[in-house]
C-alpha atoms as a PDB file:
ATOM      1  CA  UNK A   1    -103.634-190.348 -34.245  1.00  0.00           C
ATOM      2  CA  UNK A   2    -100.070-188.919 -34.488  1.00  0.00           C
ATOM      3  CA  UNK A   3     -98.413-186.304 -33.051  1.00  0.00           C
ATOM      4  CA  UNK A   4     -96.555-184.153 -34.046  1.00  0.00           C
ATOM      5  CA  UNK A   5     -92.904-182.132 -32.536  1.00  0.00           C
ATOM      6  CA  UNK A   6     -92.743-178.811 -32.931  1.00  0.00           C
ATOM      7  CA  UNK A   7     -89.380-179.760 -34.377  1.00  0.00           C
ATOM      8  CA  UNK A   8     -91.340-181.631 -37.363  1.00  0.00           C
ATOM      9  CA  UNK A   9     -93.800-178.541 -37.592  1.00  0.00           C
ATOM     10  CA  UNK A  10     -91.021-175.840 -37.940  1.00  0.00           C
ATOM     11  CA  UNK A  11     -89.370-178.319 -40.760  1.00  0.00           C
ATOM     12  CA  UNK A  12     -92.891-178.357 -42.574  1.00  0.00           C
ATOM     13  CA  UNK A  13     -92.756-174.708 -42.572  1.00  0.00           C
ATOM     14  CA  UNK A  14     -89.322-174.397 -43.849  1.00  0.00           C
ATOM     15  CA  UNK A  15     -90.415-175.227 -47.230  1.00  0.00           C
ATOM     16  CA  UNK A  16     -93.465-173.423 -47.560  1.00  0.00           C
ATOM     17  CA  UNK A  17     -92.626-170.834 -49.567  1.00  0.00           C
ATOM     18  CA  UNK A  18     -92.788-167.246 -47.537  1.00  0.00           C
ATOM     19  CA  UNK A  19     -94.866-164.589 -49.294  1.00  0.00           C
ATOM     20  CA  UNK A  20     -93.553-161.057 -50.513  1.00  0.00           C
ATOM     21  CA  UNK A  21     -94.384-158.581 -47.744  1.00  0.00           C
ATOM     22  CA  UNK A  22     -97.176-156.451 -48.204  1.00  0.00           C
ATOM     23  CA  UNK A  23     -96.889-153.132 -49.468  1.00  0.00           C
ATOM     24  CA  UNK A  24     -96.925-150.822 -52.216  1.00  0.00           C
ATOM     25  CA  UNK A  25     -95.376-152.347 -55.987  1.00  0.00           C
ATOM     26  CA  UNK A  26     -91.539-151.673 -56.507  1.00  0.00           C
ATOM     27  CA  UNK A  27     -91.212-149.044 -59.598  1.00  0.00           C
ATOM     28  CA  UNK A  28     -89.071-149.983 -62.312  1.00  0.00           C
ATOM     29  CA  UNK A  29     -87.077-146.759 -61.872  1.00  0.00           C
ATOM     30  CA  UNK A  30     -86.443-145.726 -58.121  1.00  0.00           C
ATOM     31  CA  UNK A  31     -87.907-142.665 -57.018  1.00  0.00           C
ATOM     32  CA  UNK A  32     -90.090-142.016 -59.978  1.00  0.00           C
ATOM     33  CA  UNK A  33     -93.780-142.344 -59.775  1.00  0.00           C
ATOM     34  CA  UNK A  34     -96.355-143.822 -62.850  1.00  0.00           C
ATOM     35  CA  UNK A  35     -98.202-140.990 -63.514  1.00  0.00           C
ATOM     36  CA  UNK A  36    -102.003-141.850 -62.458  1.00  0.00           C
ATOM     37  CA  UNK A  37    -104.807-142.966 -64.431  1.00  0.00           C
ATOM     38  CA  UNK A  38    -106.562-140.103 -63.781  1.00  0.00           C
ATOM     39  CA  UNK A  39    -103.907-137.520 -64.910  1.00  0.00           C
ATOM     40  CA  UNK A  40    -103.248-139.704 -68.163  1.00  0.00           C
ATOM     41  CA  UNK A  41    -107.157-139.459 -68.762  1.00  0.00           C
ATOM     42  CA  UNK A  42    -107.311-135.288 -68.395  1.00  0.00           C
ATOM     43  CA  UNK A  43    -103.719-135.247 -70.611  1.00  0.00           C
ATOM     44  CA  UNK A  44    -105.206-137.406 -73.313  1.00  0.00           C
ATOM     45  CA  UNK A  45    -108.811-135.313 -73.339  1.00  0.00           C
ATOM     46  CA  UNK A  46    -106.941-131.816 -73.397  1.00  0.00           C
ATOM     47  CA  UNK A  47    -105.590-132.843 -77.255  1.00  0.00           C
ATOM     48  CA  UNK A  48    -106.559-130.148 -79.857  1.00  0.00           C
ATOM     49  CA  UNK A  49    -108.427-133.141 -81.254  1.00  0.00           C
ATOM     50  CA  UNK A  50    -109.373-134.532 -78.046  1.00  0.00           C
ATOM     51  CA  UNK A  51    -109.785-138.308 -77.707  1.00  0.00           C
ATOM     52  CA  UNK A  52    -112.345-141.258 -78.472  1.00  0.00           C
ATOM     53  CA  UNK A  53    -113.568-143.524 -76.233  1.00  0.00           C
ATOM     54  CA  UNK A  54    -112.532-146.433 -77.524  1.00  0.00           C
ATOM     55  CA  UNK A  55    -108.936-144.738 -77.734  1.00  0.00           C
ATOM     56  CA  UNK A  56    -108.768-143.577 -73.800  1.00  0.00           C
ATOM     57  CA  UNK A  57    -109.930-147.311 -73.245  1.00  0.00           C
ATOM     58  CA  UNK A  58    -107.176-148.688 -75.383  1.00  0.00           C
ATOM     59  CA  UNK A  59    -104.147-146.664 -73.650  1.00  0.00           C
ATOM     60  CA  UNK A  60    -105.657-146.666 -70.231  1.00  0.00           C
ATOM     61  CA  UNK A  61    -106.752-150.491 -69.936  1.00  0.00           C
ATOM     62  CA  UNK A  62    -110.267-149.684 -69.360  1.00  0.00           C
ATOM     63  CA  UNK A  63    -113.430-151.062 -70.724  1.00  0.00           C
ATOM     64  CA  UNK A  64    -116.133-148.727 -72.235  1.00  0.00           C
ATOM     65  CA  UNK A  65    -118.202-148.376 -68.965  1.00  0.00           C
ATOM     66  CA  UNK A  66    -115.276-147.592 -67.144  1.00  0.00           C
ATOM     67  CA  UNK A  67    -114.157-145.066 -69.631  1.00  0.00           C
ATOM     68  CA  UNK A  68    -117.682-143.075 -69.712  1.00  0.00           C
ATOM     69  CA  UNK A  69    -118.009-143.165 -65.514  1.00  0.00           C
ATOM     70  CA  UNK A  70    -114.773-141.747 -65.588  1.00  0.00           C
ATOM     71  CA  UNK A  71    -115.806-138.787 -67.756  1.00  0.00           C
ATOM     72  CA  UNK A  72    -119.248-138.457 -65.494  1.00  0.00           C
ATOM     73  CA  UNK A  73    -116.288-138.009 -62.555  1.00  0.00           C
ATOM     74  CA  UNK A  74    -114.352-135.664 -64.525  1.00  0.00           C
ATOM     75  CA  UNK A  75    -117.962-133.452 -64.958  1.00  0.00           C
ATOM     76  CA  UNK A  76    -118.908-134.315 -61.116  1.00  0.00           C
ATOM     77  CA  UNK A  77    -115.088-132.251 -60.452  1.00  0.00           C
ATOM     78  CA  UNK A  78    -116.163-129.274 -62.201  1.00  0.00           C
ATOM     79  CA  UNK A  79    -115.110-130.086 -65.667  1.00  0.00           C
ATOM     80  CA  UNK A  80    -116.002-128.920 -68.829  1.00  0.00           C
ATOM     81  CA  UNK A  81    -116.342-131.589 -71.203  1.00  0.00           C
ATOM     82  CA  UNK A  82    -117.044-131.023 -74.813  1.00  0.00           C
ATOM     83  CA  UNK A  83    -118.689-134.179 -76.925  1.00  0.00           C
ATOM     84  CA  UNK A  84    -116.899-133.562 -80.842  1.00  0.00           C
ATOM     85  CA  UNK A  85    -119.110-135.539 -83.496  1.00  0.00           C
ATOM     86  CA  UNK A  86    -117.940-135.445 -87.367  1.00  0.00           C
ATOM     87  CA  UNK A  87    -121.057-137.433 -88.708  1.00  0.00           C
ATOM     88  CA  UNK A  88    -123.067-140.649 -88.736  1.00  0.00           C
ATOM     89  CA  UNK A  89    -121.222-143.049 -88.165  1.00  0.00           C
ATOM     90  CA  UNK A  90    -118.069-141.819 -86.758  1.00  0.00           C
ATOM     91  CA  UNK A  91    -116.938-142.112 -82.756  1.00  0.00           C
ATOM     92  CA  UNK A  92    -117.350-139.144 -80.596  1.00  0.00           C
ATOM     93  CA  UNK A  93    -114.550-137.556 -79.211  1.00  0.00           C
ATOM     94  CA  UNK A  94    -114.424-135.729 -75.914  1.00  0.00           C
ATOM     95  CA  UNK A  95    -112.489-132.963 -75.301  1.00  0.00           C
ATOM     96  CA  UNK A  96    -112.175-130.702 -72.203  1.00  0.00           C
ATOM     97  CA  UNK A  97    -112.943-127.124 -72.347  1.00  0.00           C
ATOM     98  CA  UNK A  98    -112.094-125.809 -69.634  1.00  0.00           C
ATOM     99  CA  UNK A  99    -110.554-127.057 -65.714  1.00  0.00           C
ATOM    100  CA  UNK A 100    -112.548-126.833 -62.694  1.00  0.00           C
ATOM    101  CA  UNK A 101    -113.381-123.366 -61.427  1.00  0.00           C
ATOM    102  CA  UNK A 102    -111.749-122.424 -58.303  1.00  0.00           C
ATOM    103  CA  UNK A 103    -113.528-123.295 -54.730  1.00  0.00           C
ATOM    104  CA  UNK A 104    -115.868-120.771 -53.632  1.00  0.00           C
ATOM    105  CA  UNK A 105    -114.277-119.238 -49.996  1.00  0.00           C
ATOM    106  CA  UNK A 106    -115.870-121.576 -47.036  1.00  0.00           C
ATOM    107  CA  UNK A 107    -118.084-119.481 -45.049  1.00  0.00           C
ATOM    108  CA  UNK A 108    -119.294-119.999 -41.241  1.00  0.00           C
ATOM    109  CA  UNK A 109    -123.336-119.699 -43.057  1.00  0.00           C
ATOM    110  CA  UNK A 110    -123.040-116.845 -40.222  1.00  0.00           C
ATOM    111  CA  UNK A 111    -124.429-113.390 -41.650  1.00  0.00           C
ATOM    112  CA  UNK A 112    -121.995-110.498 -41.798  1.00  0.00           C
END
């Protein structure tokens, strides 16, 4: 059995290559934001045309399940989501119709 110095030990650990601190991605630009996933997804749906499924999975990186749960959210949020079909055989295209409708005033459940 050996032992070991700590002299040896902190040697050892010079060369282990020290990880990036944790923390939130450097942006390319400083002081500009992506704009979110979700904000891309209501942009691309409030086309004239609106937008495929297999086209909001294509420029948001998401696979087709992801794509309709995130339309299910969208309706959960209060909003209107129209389903555009040209024919057999052509995609569907989703479009919203209208935003969510503003919050009802929050009320004690107290009588008046």
């Amino acid at each position: 059995m050996t032992i070991q110095s700590k002299d040896t030990t902190r040697e050892a650990a010079a060369h282990i290559p020290q990880s990036r601190p944790l923390g939130r991605k450097q942006s390319p630009r400083a002081g500009t934001r992506p704009e979110p996933k979700k904000a891309r997804l209501i942009r691309l749906l409030n086309a004239k045309s609106g937008a495929s499924a297999a086209a909001l999975g294509e420029k948001l990186g998401w696979q087709a399940h992801t794509v309709r749960a995130a339309l299910s959210g969208l309706r959960k949020a209060g909003f209107e989501i129209a389903v555009l079909t040209k024919g057999a055989g052509t995609p569907s295209r989703y479009r919203i119709l209208s935003g969510p409708a503003e919050a009802a005033p929050v009320t004690d459940g107290a009588g008046q």
